[in-house]
Protein backbone atom coordinates (compact mmCIF):
# COMPACT_ATOMS: atom_id res chain seq x y z
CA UNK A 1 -32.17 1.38 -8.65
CA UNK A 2 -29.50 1.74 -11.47
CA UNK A 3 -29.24 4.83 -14.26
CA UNK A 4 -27.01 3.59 -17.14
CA UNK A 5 -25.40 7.21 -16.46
CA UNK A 6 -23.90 6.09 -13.10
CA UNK A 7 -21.71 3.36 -14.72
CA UNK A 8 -19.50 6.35 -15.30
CA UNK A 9 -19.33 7.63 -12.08
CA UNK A 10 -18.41 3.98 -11.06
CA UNK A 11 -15.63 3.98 -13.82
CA UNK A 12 -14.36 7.46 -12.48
CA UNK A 13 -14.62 6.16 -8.92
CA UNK A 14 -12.57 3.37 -9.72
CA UNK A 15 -9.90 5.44 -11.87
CA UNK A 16 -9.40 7.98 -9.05
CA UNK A 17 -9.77 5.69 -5.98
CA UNK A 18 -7.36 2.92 -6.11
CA UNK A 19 -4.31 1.25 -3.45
CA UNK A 20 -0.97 3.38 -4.02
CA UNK A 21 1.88 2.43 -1.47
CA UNK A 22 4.01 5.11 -0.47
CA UNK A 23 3.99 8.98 -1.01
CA UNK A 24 2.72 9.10 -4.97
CA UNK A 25 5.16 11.59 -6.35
CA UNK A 26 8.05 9.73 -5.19
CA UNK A 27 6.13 6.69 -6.50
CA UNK A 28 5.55 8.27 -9.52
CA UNK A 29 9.44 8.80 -9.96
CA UNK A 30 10.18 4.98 -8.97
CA UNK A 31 7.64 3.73 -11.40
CA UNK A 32 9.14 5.94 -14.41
CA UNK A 33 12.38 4.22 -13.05
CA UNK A 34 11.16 0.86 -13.20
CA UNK A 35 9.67 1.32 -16.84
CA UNK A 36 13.10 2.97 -17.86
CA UNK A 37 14.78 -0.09 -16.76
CA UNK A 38 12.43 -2.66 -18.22
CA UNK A 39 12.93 -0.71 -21.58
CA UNK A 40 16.50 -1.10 -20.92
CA UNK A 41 16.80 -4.28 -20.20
CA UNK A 42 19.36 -4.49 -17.29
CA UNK A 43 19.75 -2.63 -14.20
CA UNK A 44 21.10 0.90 -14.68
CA UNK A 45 24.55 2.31 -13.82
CA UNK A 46 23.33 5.65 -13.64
CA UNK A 47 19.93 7.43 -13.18
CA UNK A 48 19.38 10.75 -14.62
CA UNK A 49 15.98 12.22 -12.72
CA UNK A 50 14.24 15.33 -13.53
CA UNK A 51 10.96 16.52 -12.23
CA UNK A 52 8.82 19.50 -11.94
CA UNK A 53 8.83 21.63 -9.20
CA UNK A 54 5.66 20.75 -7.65
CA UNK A 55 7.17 17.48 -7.63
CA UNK A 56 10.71 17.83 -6.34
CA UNK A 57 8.62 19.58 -2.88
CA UNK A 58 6.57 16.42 -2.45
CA UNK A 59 9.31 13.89 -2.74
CA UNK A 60 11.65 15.66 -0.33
CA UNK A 61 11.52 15.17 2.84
CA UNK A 62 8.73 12.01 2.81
CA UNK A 63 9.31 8.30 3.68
CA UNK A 64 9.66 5.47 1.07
CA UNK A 65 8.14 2.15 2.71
CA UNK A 66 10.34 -0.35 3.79
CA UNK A 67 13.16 1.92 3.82
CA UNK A 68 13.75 4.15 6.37
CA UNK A 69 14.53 6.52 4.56
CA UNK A 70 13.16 9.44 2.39
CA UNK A 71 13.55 11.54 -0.54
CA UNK A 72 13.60 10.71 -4.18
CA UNK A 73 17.20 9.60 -5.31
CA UNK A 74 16.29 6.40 -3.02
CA UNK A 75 12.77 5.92 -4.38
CA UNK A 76 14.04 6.33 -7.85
CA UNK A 77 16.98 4.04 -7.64
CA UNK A 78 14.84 1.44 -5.74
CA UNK A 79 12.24 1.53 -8.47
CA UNK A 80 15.45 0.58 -11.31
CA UNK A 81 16.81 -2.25 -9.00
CA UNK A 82 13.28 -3.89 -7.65
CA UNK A 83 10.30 -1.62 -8.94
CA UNK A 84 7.50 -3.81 -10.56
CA UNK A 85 5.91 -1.41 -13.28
CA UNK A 86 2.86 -3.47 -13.67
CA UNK A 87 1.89 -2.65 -10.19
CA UNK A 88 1.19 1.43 -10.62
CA UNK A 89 1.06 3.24 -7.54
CA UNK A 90 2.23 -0.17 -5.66
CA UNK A 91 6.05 -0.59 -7.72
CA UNK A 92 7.54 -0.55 -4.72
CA UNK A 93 5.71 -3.93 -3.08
CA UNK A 94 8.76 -6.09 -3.26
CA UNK A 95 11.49 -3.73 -1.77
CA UNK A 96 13.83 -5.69 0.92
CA UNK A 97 16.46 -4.49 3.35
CA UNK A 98 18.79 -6.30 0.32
CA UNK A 99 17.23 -3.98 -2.15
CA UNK A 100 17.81 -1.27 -0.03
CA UNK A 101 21.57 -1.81 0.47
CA UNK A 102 21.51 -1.97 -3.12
CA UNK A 103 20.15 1.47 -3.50
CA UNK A 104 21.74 3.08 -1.08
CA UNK A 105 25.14 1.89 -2.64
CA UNK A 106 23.82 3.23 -5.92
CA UNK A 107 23.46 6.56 -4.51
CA UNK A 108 26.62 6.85 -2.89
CA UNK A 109 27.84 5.79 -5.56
CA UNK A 110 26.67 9.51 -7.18
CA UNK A 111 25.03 7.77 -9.58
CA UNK A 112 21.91 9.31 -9.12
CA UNK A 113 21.02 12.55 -9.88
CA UNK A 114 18.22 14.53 -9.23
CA UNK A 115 17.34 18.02 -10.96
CA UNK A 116 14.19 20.05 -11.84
CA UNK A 117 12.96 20.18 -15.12
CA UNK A 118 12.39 23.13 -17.61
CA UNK A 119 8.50 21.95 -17.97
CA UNK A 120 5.67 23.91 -17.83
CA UNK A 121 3.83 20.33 -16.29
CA UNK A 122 2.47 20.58 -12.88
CA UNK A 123 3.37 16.51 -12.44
CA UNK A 124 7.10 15.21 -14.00
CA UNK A 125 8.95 12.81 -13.87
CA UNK A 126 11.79 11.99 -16.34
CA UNK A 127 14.32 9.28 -16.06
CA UNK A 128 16.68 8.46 -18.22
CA UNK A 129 18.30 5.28 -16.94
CA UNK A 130 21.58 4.21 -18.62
CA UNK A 131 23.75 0.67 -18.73
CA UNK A 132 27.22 1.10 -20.47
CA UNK A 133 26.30 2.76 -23.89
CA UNK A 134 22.35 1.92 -24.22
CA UNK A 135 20.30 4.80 -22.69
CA UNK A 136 16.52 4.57 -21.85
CA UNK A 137 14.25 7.30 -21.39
CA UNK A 138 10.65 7.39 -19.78
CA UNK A 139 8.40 10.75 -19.06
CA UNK A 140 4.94 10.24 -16.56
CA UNK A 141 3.07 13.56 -17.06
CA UNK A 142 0.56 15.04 -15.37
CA UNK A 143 -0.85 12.06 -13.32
CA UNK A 144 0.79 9.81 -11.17
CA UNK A 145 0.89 6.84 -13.65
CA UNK A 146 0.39 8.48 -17.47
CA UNK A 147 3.77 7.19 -19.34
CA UNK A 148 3.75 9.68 -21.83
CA UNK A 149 7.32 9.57 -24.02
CA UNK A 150 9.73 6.33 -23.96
CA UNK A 151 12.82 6.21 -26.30
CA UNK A 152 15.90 3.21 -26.40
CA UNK A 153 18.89 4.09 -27.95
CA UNK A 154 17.70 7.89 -29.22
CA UNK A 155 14.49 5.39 -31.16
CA UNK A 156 11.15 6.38 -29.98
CA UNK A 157 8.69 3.69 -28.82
CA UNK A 158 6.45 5.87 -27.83
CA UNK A 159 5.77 9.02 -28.97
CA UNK A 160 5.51 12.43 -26.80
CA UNK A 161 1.54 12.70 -25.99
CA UNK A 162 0.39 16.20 -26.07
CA UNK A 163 1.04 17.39 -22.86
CA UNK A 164 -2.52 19.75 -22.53
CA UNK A 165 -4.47 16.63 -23.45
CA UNK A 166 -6.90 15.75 -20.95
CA UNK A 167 -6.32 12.41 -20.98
CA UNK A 168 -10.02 11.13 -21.13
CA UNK A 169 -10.56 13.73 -18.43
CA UNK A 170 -13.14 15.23 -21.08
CA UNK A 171 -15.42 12.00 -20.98
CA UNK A 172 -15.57 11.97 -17.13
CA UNK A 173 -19.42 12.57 -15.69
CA UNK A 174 -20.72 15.88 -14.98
CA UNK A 175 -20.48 15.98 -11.02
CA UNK A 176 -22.52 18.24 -8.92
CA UNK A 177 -23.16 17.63 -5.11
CA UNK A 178 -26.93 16.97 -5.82
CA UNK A 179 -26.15 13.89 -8.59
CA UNK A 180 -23.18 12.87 -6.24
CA UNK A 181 -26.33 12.36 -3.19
CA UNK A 182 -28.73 10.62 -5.24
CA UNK A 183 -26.21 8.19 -6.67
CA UNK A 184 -25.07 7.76 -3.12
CA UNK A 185 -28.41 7.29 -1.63
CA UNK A 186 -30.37 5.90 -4.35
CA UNK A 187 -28.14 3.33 -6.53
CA UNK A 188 -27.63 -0.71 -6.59
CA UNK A 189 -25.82 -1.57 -2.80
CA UNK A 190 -24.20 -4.08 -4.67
CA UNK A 191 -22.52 -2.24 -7.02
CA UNK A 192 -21.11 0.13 -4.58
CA UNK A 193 -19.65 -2.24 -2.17
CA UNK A 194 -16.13 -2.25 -3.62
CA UNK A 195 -15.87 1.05 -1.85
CA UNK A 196 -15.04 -0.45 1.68
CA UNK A 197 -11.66 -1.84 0.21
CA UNK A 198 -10.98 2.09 1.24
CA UNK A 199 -12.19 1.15 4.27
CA UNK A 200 -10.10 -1.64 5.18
CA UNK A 201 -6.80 -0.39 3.66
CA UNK A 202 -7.04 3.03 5.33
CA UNK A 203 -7.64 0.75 8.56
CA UNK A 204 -5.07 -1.01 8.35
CA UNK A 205 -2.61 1.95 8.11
CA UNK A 206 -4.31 4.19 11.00
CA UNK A 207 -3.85 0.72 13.12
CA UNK A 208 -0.30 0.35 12.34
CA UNK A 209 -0.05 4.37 13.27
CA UNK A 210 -1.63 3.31 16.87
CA UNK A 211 0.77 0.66 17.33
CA UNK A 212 3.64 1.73 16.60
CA UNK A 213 6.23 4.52 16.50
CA UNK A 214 5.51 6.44 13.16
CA UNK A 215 6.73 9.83 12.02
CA UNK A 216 5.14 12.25 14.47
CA UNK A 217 3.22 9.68 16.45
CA UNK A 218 -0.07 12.18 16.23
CA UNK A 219 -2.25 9.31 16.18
CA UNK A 220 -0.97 7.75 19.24
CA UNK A 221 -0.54 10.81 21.00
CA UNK A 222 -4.01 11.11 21.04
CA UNK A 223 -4.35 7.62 22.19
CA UNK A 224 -1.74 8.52 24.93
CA UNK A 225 -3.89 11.62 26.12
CA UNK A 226 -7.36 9.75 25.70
CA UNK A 227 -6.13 7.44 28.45
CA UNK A 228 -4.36 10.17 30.55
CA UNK A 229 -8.09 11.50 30.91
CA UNK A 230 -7.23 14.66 28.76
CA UNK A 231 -9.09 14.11 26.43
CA UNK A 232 -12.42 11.99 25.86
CA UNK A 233 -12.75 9.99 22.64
CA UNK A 234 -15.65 11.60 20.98
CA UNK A 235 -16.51 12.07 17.52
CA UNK A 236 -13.85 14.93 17.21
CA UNK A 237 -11.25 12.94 18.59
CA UNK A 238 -11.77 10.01 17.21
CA UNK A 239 -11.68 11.44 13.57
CA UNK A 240 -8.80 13.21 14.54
CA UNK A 241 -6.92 10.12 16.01
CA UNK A 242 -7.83 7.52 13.21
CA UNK A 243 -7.20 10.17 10.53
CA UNK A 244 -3.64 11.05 11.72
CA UNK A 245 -3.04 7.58 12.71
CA UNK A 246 -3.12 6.17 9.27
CA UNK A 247 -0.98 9.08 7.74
CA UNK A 248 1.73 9.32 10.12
CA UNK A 249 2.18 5.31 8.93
CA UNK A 250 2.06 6.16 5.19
CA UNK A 251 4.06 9.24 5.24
CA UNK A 252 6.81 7.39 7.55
CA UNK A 253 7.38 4.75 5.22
CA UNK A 254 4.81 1.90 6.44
CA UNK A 255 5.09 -1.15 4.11
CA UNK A 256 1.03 -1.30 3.60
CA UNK A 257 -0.67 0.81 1.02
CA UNK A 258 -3.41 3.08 1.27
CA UNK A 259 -6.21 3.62 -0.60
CA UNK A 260 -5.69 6.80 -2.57
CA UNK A 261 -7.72 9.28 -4.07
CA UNK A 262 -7.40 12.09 -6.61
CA UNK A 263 -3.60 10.27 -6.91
CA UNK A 264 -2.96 11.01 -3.18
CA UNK A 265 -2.62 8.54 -0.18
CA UNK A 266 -3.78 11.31 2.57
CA UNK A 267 -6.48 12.90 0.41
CA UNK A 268 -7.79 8.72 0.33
CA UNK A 269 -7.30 8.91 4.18
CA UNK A 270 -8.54 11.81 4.54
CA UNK A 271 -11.41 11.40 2.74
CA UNK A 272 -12.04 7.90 4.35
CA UNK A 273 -11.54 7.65 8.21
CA UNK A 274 -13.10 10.13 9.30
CA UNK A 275 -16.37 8.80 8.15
CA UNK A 276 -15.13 5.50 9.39
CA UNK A 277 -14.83 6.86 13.08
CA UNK A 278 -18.39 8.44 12.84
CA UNK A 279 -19.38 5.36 11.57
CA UNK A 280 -18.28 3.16 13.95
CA UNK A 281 -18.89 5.45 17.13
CA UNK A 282 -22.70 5.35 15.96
CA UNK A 283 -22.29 1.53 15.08
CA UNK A 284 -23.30 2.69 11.43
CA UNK A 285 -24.31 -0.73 9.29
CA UNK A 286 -22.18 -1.84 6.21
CA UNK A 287 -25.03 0.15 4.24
CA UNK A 288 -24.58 3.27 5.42
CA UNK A 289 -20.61 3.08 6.31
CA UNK A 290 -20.74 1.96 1.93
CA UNK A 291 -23.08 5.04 1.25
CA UNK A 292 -21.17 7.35 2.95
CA UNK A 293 -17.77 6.73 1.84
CA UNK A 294 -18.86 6.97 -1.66
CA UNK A 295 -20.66 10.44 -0.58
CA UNK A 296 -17.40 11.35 0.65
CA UNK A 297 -14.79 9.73 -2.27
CA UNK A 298 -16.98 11.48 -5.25
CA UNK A 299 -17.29 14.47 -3.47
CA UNK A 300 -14.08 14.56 -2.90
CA UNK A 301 -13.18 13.65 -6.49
CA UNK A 302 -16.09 16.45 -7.78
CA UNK A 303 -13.49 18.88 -5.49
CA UNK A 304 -10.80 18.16 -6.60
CA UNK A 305 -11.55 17.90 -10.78
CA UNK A 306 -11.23 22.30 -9.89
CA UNK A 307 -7.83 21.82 -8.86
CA UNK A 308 -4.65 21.15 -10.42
CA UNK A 309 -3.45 17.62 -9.50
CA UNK A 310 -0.45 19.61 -7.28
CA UNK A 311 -0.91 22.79 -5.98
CA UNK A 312 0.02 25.27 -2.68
CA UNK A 313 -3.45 24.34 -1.29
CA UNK A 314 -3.34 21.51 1.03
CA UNK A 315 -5.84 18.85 -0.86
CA UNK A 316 -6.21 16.93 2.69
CA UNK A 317 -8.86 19.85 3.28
CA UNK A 318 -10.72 19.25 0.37
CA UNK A 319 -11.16 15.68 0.61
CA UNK A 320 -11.93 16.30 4.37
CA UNK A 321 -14.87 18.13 2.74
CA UNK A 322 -16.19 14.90 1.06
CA UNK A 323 -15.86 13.22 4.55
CA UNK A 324 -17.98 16.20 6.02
CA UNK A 325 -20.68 15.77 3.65
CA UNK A 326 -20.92 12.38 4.80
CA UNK A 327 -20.74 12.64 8.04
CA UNK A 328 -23.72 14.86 7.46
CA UNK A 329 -25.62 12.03 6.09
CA UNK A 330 -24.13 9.53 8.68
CA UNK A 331 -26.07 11.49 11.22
CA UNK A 332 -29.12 12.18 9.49
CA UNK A 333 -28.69 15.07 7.51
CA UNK A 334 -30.10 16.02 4.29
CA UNK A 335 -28.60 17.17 0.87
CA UNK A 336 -29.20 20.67 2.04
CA UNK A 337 -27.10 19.83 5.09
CA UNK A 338 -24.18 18.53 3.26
CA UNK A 339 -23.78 21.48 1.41
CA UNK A 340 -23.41 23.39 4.43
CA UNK A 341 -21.28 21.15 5.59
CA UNK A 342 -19.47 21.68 2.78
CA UNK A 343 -19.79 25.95 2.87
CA UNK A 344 -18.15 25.26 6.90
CA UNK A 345 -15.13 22.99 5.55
CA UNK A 346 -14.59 25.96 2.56
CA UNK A 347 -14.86 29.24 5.06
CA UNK A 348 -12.60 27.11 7.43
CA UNK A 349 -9.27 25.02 6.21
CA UNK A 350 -9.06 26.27 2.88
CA UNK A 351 -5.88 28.40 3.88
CA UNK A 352 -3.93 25.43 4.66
CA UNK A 353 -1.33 25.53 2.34
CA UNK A 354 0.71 22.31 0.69
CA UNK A 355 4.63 22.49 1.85
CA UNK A 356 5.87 19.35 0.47
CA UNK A 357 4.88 16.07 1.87
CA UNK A 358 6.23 14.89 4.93
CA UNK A 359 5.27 13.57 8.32
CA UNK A 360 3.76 17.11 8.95
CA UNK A 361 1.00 15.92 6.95
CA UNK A 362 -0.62 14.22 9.29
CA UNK A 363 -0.61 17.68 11.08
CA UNK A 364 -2.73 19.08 8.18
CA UNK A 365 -4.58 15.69 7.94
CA UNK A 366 -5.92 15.76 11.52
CA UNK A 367 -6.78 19.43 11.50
CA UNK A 368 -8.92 18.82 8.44
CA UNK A 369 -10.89 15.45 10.40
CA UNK A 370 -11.59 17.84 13.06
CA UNK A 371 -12.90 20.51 10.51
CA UNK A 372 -14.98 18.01 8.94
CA UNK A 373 -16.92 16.52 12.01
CA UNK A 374 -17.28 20.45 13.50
CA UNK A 375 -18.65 21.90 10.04
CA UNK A 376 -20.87 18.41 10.13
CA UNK A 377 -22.13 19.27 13.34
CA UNK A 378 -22.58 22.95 12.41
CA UNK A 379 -24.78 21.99 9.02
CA UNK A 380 -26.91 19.82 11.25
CA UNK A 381 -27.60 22.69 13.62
CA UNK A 382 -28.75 24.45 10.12
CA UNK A 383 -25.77 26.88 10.43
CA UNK A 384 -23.35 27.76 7.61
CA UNK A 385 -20.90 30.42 6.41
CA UNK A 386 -22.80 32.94 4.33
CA UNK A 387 -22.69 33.96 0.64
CA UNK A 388 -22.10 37.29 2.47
CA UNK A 389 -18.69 36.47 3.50
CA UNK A 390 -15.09 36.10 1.50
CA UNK A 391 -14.81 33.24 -0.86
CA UNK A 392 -18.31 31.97 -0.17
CA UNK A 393 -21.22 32.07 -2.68
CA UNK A 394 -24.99 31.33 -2.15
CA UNK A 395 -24.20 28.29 -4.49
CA UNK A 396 -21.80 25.25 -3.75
CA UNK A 397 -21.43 24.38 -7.14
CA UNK A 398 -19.90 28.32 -7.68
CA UNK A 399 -18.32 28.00 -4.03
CA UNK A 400 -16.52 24.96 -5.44
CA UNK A 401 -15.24 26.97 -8.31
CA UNK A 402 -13.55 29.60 -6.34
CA UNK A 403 -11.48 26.95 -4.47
CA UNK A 404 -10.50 26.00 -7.88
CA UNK A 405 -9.37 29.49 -8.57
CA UNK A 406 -7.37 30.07 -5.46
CA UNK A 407 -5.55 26.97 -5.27
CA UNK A 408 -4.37 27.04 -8.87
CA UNK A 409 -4.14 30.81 -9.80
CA UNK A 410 -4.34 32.45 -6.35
CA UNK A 411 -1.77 30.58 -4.47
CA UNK A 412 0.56 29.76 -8.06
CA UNK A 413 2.85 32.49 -6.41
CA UNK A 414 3.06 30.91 -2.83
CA UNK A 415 3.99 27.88 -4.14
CA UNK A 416 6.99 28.76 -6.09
CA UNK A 417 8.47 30.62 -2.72
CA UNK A 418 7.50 27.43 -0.52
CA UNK A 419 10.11 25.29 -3.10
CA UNK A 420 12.43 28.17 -3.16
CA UNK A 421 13.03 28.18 0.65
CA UNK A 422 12.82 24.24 0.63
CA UNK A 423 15.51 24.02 -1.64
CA UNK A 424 17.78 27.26 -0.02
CA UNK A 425 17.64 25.19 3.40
């Protein structure tokens, strides 16, 4: 079954779902630093960077691949020296332990400096990358990719793009949970296989996290305890184990990207192994494993469209959410059931607040797996949090509004005191 009216949601599937190596607001910063220097035509001297608050607490304390290292003064000046712009959210593919050198050198060098910007932008990144006398300047603005200003010389090539526009946000589809299930359930297999690329990606990252010594090791501490006998691998654990897995290897710097979502590596994890656990603890087919992640990736896209693109609320919980719903429907559950699944996942995690990204992530990232397959297991049982009861309304579609509200009004406060004491320490 096909509905011309679904090519849309396949466009804004593939527009919001797509690989991104590394920690995307660094990324974001190496990319504008690889288009600076492309407009520039050599490799920079010096890099002027200046970003927006939001952004300066996500590219902190994180790791950029092949590196060892974090922060955004190396992901910039990597991005200038070996960034590949064509590649988006993957510039960083070709970085070597050369490159690296390279970089560092730059940087101790002080000829890298990093600032935040007078911008009223939730997502900026400026660089102005110089070479003797010629000076090149490139702005990305509010997403992860959107070049929006590039000048050579004080000459504009491109022109500064009106920074409310919605950048063909206004021609996106309509979500609601309902249209998200009957898509899901009801529309062409064939046309929705390209969603187990998630699948395979994310994989591939929560493998690496089991094998070897990433950033908090959550992932393999689970392992560790599973075959200690203190714990069993059930469907909690597992989603816990697979989830944290993958992002302790993504936000420790593993050279392998994962498939992103909303413009974020762990909401794409988030939102993907989870269901992949469930899915392969119940030996779900290649069906129902496709069905479900794209339950869980719009979902998680319908979410997140409410929120800023940064914000104090910890987005790993909302596209946990998505993953719940699914799970729902992995197990039998109806469209009724997912949105109490959904109702459990709100009245649950959505305090989890955003402190810059970091291997404490996959903290946030396993909490949210377990809160998906627990608020799952709860809508099955026909149990959910009540319209009676805080931020919870009889509706989902209203209930997904109010997360909206908190996370970009409610919590705007919160999040300027989390970057004050980062940036005090």
């Amino acid at each position: 079954m096909w509905r011309a009216e679904w090519d849309a949601y396949i466009a804004l599937i593939n527009k919001k779902v797509k690989p991104a190596l590394g920690c995307t607001e660094p990324v974001s910063t190496a990319l504008a630093a690889a288009y600076a220097t492309q407009l520039l035509g050599h490799t920079p001297d010096r890099l002027e960077i200046l970003v927006s608050g939001n952004l300066m607490k996500n590219g902190m304390g994180v790791g950029i691949p092949g590196t060892g290292k974090t922060g955004l003064p190396i992901a910039a000046a990597l991005g200038a020296i070996c960034g590949v712009p064509e590649k988006g959210l993957e510039v960083l593919a070709e970085v070597t332990p050369e490159y690296v050198a390279q970089a560092q050198e730059m940087i101790d060098r002080k000829c890298v400096s990093i600032a935040i910007a007078d911008t009223s932008s939730i997502l900026y990144a400026e660089v102005i990358a110089s070479h003797g006398d010629d000076q090149a300047r490139v702005v990305i603005r509010d997403d992860h990719t959107r070049i929006t200003f590039q000048s050579l010389n004080g000459k504009i090539v491109q022109p500064e793009a009106d920074a409310d526009q919605q950048h063909s946000e206004d021609d996106a589809p309509q979500l609601s949970l309902s249209s998200i299930y009957e898509f899901a359930t009801q529309a062409d297999l064939d046309k929705l296989s390209f969603i187990l690329d998630a699948a395979k990606l994310n994989t591939s990252l929560s493998v690496a996290g089991l094998e070897e010594d990433f950033g908090l090791k959550i992932g393999k501490s689970f392992a560790n305890n599973i075959a200690k006998g203190f714990l069993s691998e059930d469907l909690v654990t597992s989603a816990m184990m697979r989830s944290s897995a993958a992002s302790d290897a993504r936000m420790a710097g593993a050279m392998l990207p994962a498939m992103s979502n909303s413009g974020s590596g762990n909401q794409g994890i988030s939102a993907t192994m989870p269901v992949v656990a469930i899915a392969e603890k119940m030996n779900a087919s290649e069906e129902q494993l496709t069905r479900a992640l794209i339950i869980s990736h719009l979902t998680a896209i319908h979410i997140k469209s409410h929120l800023n693109t940064l914000s104090a609320l910890c987005a790993a919980t909302t596209a946990a959410a998505g993953a719940s719903a699914a799970i729902v429907w992995l197990l039998g559950g109806d469209e009724e059931q997912m949105s109490y699944a959904l109702f459990n996942m709100f009245g649950d995690v959505t305090g989890i607040l955003c402190d810059g990204a970091g291997t404490g992530c996959s903290l946030k990232v396993s909490t949210s797996a377990q809160a998906a397959v627990k608020a799952a297991l709860m809508a099955l049982d026909g149990t959910r949090i009540t319209g009676h009861e805080g931020i919870i309304e009889d509706d989902i579609e209203k209930t997904i509004a109010n997360i909206g509200l908190i996370g970009n009004q409610g919590l705007a406060e919160a999040d300027t005191m989390i970057l004050k004491i980062m940036t005090s320490k």
